[in-house]
C-alpha atoms as a PDB file:
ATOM      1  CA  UNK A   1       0.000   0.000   0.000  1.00  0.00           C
ATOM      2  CA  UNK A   2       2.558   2.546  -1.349  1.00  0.00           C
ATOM      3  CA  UNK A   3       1.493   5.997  -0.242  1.00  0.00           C
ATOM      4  CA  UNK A   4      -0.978   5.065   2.077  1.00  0.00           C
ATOM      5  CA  UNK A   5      -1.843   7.349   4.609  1.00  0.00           C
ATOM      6  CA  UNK A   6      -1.151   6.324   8.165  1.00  0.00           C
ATOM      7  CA  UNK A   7      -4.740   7.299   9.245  1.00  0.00           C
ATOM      8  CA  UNK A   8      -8.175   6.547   7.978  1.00  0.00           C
ATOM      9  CA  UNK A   9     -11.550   8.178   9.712  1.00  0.00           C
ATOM     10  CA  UNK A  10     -14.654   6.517   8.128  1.00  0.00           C
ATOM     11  CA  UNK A  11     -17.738   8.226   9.141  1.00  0.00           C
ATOM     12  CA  UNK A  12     -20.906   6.902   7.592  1.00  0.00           C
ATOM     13  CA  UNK A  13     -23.731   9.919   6.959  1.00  0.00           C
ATOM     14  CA  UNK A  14     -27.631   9.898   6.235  1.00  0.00           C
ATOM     15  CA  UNK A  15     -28.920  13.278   6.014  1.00  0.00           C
ATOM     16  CA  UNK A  16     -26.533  15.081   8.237  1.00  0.00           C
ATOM     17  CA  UNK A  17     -27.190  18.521   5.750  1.00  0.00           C
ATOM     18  CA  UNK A  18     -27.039  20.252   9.221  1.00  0.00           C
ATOM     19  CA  UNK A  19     -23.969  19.021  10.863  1.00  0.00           C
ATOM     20  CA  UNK A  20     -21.541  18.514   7.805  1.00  0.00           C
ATOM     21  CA  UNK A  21     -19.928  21.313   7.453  1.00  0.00           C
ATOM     22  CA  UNK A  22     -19.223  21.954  11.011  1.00  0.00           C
ATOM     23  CA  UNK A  23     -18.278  18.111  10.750  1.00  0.00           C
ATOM     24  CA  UNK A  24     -15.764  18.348   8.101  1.00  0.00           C
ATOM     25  CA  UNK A  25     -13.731  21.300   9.468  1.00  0.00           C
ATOM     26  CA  UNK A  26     -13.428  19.795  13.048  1.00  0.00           C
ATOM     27  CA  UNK A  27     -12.217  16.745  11.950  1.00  0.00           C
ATOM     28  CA  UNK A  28      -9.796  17.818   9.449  1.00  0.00           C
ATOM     29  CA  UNK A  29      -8.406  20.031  12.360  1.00  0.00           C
ATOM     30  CA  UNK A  30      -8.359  17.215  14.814  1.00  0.00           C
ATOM     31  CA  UNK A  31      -6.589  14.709  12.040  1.00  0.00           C
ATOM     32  CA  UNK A  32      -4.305  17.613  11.672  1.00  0.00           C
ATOM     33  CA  UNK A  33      -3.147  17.867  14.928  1.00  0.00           C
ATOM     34  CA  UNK A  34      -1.516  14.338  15.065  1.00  0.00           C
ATOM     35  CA  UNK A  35       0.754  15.233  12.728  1.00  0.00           C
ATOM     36  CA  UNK A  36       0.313  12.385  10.525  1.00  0.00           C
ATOM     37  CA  UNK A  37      -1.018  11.724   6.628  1.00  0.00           C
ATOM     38  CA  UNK A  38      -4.922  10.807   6.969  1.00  0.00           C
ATOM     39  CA  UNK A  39      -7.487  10.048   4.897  1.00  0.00           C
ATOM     40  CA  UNK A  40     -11.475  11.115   5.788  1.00  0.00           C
ATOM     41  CA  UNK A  41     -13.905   9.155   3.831  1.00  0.00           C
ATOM     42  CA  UNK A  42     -17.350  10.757   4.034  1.00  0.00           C
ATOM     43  CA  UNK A  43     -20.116   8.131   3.516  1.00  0.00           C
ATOM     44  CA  UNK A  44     -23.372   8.836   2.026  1.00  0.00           C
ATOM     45  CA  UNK A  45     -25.981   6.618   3.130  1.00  0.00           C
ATOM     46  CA  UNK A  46     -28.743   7.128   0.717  1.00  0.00           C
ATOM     47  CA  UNK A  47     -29.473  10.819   1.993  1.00  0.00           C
ATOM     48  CA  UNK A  48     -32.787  12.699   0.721  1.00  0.00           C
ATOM     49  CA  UNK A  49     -31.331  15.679   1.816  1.00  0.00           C
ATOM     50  CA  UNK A  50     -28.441  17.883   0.609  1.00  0.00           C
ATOM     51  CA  UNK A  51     -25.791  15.265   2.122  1.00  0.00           C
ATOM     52  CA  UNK A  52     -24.894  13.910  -1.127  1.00  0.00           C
ATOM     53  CA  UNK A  53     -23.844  17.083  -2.840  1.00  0.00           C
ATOM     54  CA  UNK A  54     -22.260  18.963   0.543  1.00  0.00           C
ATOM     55  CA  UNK A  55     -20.072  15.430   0.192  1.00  0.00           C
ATOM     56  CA  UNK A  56     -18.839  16.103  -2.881  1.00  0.00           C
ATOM     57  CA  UNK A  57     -17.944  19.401  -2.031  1.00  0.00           C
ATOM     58  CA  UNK A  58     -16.165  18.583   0.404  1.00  0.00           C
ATOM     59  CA  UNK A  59     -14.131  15.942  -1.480  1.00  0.00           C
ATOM     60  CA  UNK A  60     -13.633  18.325  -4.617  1.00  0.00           C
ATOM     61  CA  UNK A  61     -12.187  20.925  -1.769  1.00  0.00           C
ATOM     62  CA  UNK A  62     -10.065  19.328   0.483  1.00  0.00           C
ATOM     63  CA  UNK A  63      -7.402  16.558  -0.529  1.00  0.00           C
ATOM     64  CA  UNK A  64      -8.003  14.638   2.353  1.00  0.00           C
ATOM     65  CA  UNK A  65     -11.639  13.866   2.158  1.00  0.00           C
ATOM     66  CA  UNK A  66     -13.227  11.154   0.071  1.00  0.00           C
ATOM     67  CA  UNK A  67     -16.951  11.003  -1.093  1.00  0.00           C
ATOM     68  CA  UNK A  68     -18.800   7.594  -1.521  1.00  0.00           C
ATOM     69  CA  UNK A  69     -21.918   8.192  -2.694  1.00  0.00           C
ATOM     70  CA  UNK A  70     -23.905   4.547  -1.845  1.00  0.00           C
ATOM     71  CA  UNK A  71     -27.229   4.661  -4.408  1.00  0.00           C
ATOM     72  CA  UNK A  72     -29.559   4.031  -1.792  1.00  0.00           C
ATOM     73  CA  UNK A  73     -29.445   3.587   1.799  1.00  0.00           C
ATOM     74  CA  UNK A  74     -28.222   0.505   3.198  1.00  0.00           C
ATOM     75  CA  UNK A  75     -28.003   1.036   6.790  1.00  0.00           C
ATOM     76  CA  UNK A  76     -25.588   2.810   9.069  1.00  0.00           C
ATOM     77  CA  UNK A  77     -23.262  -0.936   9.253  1.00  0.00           C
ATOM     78  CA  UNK A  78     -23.318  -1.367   5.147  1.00  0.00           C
ATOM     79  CA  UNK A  79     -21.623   2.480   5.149  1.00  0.00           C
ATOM     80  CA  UNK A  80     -18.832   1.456   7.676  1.00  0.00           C
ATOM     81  CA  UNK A  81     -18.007  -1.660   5.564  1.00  0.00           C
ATOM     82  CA  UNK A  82     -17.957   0.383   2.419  1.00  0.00           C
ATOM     83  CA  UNK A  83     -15.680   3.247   4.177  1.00  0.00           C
ATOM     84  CA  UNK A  84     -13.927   0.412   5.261  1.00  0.00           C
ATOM     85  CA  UNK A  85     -13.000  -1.258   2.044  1.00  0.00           C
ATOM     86  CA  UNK A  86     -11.757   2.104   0.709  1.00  0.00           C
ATOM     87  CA  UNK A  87      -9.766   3.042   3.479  1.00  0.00           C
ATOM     88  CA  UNK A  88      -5.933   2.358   3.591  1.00  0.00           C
ATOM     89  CA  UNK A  89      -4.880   3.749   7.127  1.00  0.00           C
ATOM     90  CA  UNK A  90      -2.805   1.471   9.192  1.00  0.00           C
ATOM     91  CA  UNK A  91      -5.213   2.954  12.018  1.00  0.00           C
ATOM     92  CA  UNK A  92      -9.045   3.111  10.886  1.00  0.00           C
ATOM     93  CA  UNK A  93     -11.195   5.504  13.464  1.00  0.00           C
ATOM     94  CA  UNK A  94     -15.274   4.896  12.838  1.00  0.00           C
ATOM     95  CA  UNK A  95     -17.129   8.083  13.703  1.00  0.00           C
ATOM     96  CA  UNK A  96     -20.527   9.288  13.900  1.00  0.00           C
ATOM     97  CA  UNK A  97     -21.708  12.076  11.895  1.00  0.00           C
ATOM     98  CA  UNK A  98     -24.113  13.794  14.312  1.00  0.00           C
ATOM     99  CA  UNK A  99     -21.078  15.290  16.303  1.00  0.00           C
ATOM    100  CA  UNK A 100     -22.554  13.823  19.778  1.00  0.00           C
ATOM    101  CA  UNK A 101     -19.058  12.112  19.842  1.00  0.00           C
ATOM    102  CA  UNK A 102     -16.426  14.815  19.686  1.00  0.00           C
ATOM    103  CA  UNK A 103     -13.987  14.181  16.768  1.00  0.00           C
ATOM    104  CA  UNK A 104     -11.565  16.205  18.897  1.00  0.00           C
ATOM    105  CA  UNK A 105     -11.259  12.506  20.678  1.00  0.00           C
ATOM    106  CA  UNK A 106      -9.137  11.025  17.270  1.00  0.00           C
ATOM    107  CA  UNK A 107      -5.823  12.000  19.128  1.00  0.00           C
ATOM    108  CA  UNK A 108      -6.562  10.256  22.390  1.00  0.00           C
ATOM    109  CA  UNK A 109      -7.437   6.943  20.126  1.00  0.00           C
ATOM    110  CA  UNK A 110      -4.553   7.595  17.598  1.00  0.00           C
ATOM    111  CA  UNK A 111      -3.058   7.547  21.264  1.00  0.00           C
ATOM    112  CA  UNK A 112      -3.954   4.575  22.496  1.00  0.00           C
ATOM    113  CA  UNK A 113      -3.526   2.676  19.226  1.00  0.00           C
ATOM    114  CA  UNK A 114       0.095   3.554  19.866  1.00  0.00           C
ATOM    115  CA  UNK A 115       0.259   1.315  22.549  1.00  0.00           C
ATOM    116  CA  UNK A 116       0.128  -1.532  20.045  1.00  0.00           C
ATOM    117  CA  UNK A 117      -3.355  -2.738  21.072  1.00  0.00           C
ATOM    118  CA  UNK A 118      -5.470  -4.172  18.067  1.00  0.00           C
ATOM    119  CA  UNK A 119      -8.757  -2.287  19.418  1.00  0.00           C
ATOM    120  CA  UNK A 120      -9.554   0.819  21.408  1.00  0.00           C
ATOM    121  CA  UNK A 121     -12.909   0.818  22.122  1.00  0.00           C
ATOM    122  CA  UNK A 122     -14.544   4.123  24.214  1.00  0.00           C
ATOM    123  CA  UNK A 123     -16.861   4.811  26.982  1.00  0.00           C
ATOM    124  CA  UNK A 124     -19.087   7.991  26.754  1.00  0.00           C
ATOM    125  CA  UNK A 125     -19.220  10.078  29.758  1.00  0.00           C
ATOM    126  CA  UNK A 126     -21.769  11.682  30.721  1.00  0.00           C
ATOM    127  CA  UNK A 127     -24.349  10.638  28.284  1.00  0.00           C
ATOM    128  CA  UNK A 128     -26.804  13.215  26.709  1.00  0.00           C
ATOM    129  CA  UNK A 129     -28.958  10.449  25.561  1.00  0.00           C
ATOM    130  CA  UNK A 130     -32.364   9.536  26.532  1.00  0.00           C
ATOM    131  CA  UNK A 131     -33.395   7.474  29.502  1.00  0.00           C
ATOM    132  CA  UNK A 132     -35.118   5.181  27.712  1.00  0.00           C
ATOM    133  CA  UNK A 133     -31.772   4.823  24.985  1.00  0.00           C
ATOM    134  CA  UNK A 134     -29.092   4.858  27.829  1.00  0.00           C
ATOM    135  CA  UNK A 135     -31.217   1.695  29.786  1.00  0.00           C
ATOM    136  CA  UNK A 136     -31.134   0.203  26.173  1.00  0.00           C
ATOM    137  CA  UNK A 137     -27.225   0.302  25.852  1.00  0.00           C
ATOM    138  CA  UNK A 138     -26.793  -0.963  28.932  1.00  0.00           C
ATOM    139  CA  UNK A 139     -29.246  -4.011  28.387  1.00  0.00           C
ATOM    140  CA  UNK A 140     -26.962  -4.553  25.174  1.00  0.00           C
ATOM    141  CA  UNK A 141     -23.494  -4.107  26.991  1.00  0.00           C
ATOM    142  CA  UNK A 142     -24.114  -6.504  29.199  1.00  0.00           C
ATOM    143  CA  UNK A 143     -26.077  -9.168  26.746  1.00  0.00           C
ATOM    144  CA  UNK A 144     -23.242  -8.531  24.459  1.00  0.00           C
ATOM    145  CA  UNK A 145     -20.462  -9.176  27.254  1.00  0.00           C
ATOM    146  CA  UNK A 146     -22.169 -12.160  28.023  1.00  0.00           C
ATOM    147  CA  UNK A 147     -21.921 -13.704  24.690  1.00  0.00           C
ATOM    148  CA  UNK A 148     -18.727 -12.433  23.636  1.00  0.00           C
ATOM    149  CA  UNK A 149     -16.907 -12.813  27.001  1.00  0.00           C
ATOM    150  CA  UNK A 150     -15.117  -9.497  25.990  1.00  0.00           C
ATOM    151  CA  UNK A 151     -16.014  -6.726  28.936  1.00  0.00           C
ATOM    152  CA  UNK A 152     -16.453  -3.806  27.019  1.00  0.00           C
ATOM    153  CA  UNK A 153     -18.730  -1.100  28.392  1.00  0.00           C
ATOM    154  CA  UNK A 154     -20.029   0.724  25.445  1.00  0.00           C
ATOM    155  CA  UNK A 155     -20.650  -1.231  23.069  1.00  0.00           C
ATOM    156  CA  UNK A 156     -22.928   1.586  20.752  1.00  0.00           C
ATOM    157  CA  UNK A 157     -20.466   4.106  20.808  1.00  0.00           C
ATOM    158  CA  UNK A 158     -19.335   4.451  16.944  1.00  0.00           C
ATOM    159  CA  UNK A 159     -16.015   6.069  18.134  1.00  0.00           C
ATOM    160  CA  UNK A 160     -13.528   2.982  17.825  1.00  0.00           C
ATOM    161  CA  UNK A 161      -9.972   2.737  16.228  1.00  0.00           C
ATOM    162  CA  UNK A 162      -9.121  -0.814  14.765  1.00  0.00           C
ATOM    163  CA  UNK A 163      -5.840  -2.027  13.354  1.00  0.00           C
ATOM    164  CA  UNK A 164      -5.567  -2.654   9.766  1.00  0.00           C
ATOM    165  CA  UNK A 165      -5.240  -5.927  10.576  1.00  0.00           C
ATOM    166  CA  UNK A 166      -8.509  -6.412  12.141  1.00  0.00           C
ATOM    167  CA  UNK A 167      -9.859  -4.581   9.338  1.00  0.00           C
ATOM    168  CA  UNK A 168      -8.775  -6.814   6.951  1.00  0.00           C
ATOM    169  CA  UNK A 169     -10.237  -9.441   8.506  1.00  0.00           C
ATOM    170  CA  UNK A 170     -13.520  -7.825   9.355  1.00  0.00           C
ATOM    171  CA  UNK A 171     -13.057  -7.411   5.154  1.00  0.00           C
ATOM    172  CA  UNK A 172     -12.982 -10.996   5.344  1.00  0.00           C
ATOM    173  CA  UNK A 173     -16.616 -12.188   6.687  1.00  0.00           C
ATOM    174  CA  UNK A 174     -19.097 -12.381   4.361  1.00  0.00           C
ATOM    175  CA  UNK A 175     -22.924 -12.661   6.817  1.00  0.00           C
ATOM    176  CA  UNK A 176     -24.814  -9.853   5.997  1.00  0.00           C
ATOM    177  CA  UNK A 177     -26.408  -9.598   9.561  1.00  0.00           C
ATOM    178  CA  UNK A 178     -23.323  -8.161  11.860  1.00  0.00           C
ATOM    179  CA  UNK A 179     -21.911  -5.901  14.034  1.00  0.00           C
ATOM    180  CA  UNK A 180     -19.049  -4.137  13.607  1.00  0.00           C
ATOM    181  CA  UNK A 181     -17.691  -3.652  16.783  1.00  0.00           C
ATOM    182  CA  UNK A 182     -18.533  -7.283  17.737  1.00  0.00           C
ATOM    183  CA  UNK A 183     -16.728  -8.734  15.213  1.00  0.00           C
ATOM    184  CA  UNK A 184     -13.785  -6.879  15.797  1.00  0.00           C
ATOM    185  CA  UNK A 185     -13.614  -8.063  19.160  1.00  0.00           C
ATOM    186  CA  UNK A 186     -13.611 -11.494  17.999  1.00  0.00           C
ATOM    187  CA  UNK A 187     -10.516 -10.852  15.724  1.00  0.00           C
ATOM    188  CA  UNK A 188      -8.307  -8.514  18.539  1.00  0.00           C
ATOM    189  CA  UNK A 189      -5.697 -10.537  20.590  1.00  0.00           C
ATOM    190  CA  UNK A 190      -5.705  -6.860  22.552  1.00  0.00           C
ATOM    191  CA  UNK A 191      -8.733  -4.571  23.379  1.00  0.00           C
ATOM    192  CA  UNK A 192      -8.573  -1.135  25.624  1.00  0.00           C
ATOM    193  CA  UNK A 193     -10.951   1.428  26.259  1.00  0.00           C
ATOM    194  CA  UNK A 194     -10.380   5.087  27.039  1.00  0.00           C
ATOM    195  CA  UNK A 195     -13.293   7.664  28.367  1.00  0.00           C
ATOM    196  CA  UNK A 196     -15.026  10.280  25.773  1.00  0.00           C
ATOM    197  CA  UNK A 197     -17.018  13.045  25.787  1.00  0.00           C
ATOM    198  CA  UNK A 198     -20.443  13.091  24.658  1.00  0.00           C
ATOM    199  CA  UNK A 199     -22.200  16.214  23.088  1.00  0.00           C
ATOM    200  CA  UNK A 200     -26.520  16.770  22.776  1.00  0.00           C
ATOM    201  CA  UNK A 201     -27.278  16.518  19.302  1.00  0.00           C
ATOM    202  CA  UNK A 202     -27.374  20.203  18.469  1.00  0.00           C
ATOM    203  CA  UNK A 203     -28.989  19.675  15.177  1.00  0.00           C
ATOM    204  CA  UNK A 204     -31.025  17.337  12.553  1.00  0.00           C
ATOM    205  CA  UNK A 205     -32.848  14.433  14.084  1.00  0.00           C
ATOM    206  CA  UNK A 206     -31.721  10.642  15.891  1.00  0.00           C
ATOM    207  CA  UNK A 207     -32.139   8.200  12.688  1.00  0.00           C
ATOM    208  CA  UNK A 208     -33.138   5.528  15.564  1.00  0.00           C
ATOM    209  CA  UNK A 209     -36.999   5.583  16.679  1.00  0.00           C
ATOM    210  CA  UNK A 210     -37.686   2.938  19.806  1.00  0.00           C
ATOM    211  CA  UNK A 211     -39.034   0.587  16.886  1.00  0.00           C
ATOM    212  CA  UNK A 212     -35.887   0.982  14.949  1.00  0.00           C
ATOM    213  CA  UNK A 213     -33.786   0.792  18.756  1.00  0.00           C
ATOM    214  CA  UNK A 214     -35.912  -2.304  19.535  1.00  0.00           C
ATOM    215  CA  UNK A 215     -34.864  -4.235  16.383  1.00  0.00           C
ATOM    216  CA  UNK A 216     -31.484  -3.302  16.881  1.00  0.00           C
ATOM    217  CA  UNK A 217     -31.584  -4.953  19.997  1.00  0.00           C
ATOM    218  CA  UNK A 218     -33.544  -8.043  18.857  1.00  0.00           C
ATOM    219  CA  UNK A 219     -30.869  -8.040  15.620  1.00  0.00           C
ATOM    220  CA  UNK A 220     -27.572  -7.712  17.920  1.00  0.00           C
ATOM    221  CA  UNK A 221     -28.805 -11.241  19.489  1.00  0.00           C
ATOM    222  CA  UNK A 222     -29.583 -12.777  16.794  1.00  0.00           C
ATOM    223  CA  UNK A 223     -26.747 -11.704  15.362  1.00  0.00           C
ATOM    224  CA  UNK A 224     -24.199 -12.867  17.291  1.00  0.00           C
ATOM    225  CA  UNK A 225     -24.868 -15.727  19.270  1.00  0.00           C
ATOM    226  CA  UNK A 226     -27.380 -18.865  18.986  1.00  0.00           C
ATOM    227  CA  UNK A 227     -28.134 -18.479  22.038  1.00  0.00           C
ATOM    228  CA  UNK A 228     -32.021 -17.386  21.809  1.00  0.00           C
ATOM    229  CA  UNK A 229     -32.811 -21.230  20.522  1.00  0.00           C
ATOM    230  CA  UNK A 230     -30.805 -22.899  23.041  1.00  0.00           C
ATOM    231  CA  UNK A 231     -32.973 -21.030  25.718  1.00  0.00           C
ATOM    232  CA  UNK A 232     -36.169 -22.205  23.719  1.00  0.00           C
ATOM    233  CA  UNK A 233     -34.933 -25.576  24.669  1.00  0.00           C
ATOM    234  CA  UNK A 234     -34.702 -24.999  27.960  1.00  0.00           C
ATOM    235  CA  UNK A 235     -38.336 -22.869  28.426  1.00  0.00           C
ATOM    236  CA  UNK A 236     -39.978 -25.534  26.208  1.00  0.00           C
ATOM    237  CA  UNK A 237     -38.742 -27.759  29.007  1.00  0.00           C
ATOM    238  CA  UNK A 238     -39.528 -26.117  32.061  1.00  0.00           C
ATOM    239  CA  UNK A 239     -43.209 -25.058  30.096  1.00  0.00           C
ATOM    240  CA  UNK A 240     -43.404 -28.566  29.763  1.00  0.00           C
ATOM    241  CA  UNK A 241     -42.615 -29.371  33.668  1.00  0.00           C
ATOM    242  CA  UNK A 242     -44.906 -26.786  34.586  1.00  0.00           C
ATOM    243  CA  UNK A 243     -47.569 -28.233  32.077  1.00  0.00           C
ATOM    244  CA  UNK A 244     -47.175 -31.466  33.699  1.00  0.00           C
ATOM    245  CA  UNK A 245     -47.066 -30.518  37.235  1.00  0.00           C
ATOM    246  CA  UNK A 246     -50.395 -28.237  36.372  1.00  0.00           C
ATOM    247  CA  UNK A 247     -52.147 -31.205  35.192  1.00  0.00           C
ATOM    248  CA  UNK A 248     -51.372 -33.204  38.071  1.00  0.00           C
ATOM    249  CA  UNK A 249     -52.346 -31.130  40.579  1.00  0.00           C
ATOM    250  CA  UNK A 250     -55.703 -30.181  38.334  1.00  0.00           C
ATOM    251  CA  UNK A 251     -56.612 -34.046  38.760  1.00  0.00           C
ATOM    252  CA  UNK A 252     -56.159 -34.021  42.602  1.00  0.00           C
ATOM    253  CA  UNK A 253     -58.053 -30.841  43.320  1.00  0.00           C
ATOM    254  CA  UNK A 254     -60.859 -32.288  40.863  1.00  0.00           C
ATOM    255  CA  UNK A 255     -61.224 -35.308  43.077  1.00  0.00           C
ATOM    256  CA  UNK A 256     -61.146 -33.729  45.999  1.00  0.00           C
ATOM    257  CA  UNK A 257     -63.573 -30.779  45.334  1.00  0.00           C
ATOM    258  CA  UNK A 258     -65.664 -32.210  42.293  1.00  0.00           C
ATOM    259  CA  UNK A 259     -65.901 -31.691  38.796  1.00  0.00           C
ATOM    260  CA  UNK A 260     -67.992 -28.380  39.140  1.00  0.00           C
ATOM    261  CA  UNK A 261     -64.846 -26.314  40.720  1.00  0.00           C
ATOM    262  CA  UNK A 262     -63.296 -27.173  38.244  1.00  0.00           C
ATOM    263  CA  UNK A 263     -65.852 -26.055  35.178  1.00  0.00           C
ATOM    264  CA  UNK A 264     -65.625 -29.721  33.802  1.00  0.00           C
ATOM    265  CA  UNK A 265     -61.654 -28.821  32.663  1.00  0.00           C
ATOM    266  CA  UNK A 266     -62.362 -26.244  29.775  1.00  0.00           C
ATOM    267  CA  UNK A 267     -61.139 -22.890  31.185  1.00  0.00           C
ATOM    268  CA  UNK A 268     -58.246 -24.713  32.246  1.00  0.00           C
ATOM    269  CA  UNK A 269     -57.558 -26.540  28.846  1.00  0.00           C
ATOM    270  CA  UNK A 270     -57.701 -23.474  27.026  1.00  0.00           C
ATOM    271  CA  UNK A 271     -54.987 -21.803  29.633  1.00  0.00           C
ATOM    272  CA  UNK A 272     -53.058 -24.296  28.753  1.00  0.00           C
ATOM    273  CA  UNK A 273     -53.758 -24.388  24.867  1.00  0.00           C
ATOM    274  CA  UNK A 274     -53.095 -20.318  24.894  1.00  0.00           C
ATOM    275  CA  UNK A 275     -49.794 -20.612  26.812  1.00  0.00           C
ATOM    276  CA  UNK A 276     -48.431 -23.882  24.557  1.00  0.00           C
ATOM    277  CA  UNK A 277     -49.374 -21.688  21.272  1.00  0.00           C
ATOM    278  CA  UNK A 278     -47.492 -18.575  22.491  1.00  0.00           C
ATOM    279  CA  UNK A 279     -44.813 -20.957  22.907  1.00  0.00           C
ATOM    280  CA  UNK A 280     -44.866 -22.558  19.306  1.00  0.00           C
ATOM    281  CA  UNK A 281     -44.974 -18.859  18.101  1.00  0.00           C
ATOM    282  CA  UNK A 282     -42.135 -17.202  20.211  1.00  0.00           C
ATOM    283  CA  UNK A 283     -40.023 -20.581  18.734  1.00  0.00           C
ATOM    284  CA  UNK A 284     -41.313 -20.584  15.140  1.00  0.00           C
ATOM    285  CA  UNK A 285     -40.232 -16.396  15.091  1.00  0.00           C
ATOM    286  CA  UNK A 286     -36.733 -17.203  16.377  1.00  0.00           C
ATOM    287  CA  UNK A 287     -36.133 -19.960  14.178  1.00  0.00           C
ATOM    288  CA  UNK A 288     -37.430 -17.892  10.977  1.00  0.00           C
ATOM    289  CA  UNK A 289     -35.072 -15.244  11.919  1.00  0.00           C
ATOM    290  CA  UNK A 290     -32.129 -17.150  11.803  1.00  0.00           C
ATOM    291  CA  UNK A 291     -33.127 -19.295   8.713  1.00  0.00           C
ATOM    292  CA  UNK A 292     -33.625 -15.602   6.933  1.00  0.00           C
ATOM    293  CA  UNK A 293     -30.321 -15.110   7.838  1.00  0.00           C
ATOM    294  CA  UNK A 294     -29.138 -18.202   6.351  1.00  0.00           C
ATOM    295  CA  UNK A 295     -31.166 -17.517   3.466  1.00  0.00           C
ATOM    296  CA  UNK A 296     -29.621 -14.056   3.035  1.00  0.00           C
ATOM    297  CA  UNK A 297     -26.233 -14.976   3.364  1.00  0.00           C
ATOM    298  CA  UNK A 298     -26.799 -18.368   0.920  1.00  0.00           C
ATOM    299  CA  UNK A 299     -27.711 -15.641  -1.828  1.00  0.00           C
ATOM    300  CA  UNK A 300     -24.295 -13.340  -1.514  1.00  0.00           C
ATOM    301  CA  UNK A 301     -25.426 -10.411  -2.527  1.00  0.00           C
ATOM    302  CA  UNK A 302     -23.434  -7.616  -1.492  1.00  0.00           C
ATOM    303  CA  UNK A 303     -23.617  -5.760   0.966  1.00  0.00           C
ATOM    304  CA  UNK A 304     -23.362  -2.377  -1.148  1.00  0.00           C
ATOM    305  CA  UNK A 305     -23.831  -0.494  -4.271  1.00  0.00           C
ATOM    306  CA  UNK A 306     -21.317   2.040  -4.842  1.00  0.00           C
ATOM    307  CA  UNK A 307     -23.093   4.790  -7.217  1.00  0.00           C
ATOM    308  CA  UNK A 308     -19.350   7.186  -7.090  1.00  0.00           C
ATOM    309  CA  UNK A 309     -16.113   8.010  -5.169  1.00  0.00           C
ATOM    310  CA  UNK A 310     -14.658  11.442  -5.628  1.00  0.00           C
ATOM    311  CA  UNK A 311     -11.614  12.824  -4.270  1.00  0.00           C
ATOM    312  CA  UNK A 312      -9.901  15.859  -5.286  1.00  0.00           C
ATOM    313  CA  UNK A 313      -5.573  16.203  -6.283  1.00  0.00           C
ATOM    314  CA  UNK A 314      -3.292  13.370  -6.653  1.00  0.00           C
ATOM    315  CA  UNK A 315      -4.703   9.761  -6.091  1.00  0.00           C
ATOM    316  CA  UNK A 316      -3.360   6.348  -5.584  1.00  0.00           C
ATOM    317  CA  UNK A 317      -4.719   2.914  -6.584  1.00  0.00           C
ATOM    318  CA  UNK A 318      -7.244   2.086  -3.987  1.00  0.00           C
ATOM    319  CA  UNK A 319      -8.041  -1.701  -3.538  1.00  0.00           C
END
């Protein structure tokens, strides 16, 4: 990679018309101040705003900054990859565009990195989120840690340095359904975290609603782990114990107080019926997820369409 810049920030953008230009200029200015040749590849994400055009502005303006202009939106984890396959830092930084995580945090992780770890992951300090979305990160730290047996604390924040190493070999997997920072964990012989600051969001809108924050949840742990059908197993058991233990005690209260208490067994077969069938359902939705994820990743399609890159001055081949 002759000529490659030591420093690649991929920040993935979906109508961010608001925040862009103030975006732009602070991050050149932090990438500036390590005193190092960087690379910032601007993202667009399908935006129905003015994104698309303020990005290749940008990239016709300054050297440093790359435009890729995806020709519809894909999702915020489709724009990483594709920043990520154009990128050619031996350090790659992933960064929001919203500018709730201050991009004059890249030195502290260019920092870090220097220690030789693989990943630097970050922990945002005092949190301007919403109740309701900082009890939802924490429900996904801690499922996550669980499954991954990596102890990370902040799992959502997009601020994260990898190696180009571990980039490669996030390069490498081809499932459709992932998380980034997940599977970058499962690549890194060594992990540290460092403390960030965390802004409001001063302008434009959160792209997550609760629906779109519940699926995220329900499509991190699916994701990742198969562990949702091995604890079918074990409530279809217990369900099952309970069922029978139910039944059993049914018949001894029925011969000790009579049929009529009882109201001849139907209330008490349709409990059961109701509870079974929520059962079945609860299984047969699990199981459908992760055969639609099998079926998804069967087909290969990719992950991306890349409509144009533009960058301005001198360029190298880019793989």
């Amino acid at each position: 990679m002759n000529g490659a810049p030591a420093l690649s920030l991929v920040i993935p953008v979906y109508n961010e018309q608001e925040n862009l230009v103030e975006l732009v200029d602070r991050c050149l200015a932090s990438c500036r101040s390590t005193d190092r040749s960087f690379e910032v590849i601007l993202v667009d994400d399908g935006s129905q705003d003015n994104s698309r055009s303020m990005i290749l502005a940008a990239a016709e303006q300054h050297q440093e900054v790359i435009g890729i202009i995806l020709n519809r939106n894909y999702g915020q984890h489709a724009a990483v990859f594709a920043g990520l396959q154009q990128s050619r830092g031996e350090i790659v930084i992933t960064l929001d565009a919203d500018l709730q995580n201050p991009p004059e945090e890249i030195p502290n992780l260019v920092q870090a990195m220097d220690q030789g770890v693989d990943v630097v992951g970050t922990v945002r300090e005092n949190r301007q989120d919403s109740f309701f979305r900082r009890i939802a990160s924490n429900l996904v730290n801690r499922m996550v840690q669980q499954a991954t047996g990596v102890m990370m604390h902040d799992y959502g924040c997009m601020l994260r340095a990898y190696r180009r190493t571990i980039v490669e070999a996030i390069l490498q997997c081809s499932e459709h359904s992932t998380f980034i920072p997940i599977l970058a964990n499962s690549f890194a012989g060594s992990t540290v975290e460092i403390p960030v600051g965390h802004a409001r969001r001063e302008k434009g809108q959160s792209k997550y609603s609760v629906l779109k924050l519940i699926a995220l949840q329900y499509d991190l742990l699916t994701s990742m782990s198969t562990f949702p059908l091995r604890l079918l197993s074990f409530v279809g058991g217990v369900i099952s114990l309970c069922g029978i233990a139910f039944g059993l005690l049914l018949m001894l209260l029925r011969v000790v107080y009579g049929a009529t208490w009882a109201a001849e067994g139907v209330f008490t077969l349709f409990a059961l019926l109701f509870v079974f069938i929520g059962a079945q359902f609860i299984a047969l939705g699990l199981l459908g997820e992760y055969i639609g994820r099998i079926y998804h990743d069967v087909r290969s399609r990719p992950r991306y369409f890349i409509h144009e890159i533009r960058q301005a001055g001198p360029q190298t081949p880019r793989q």
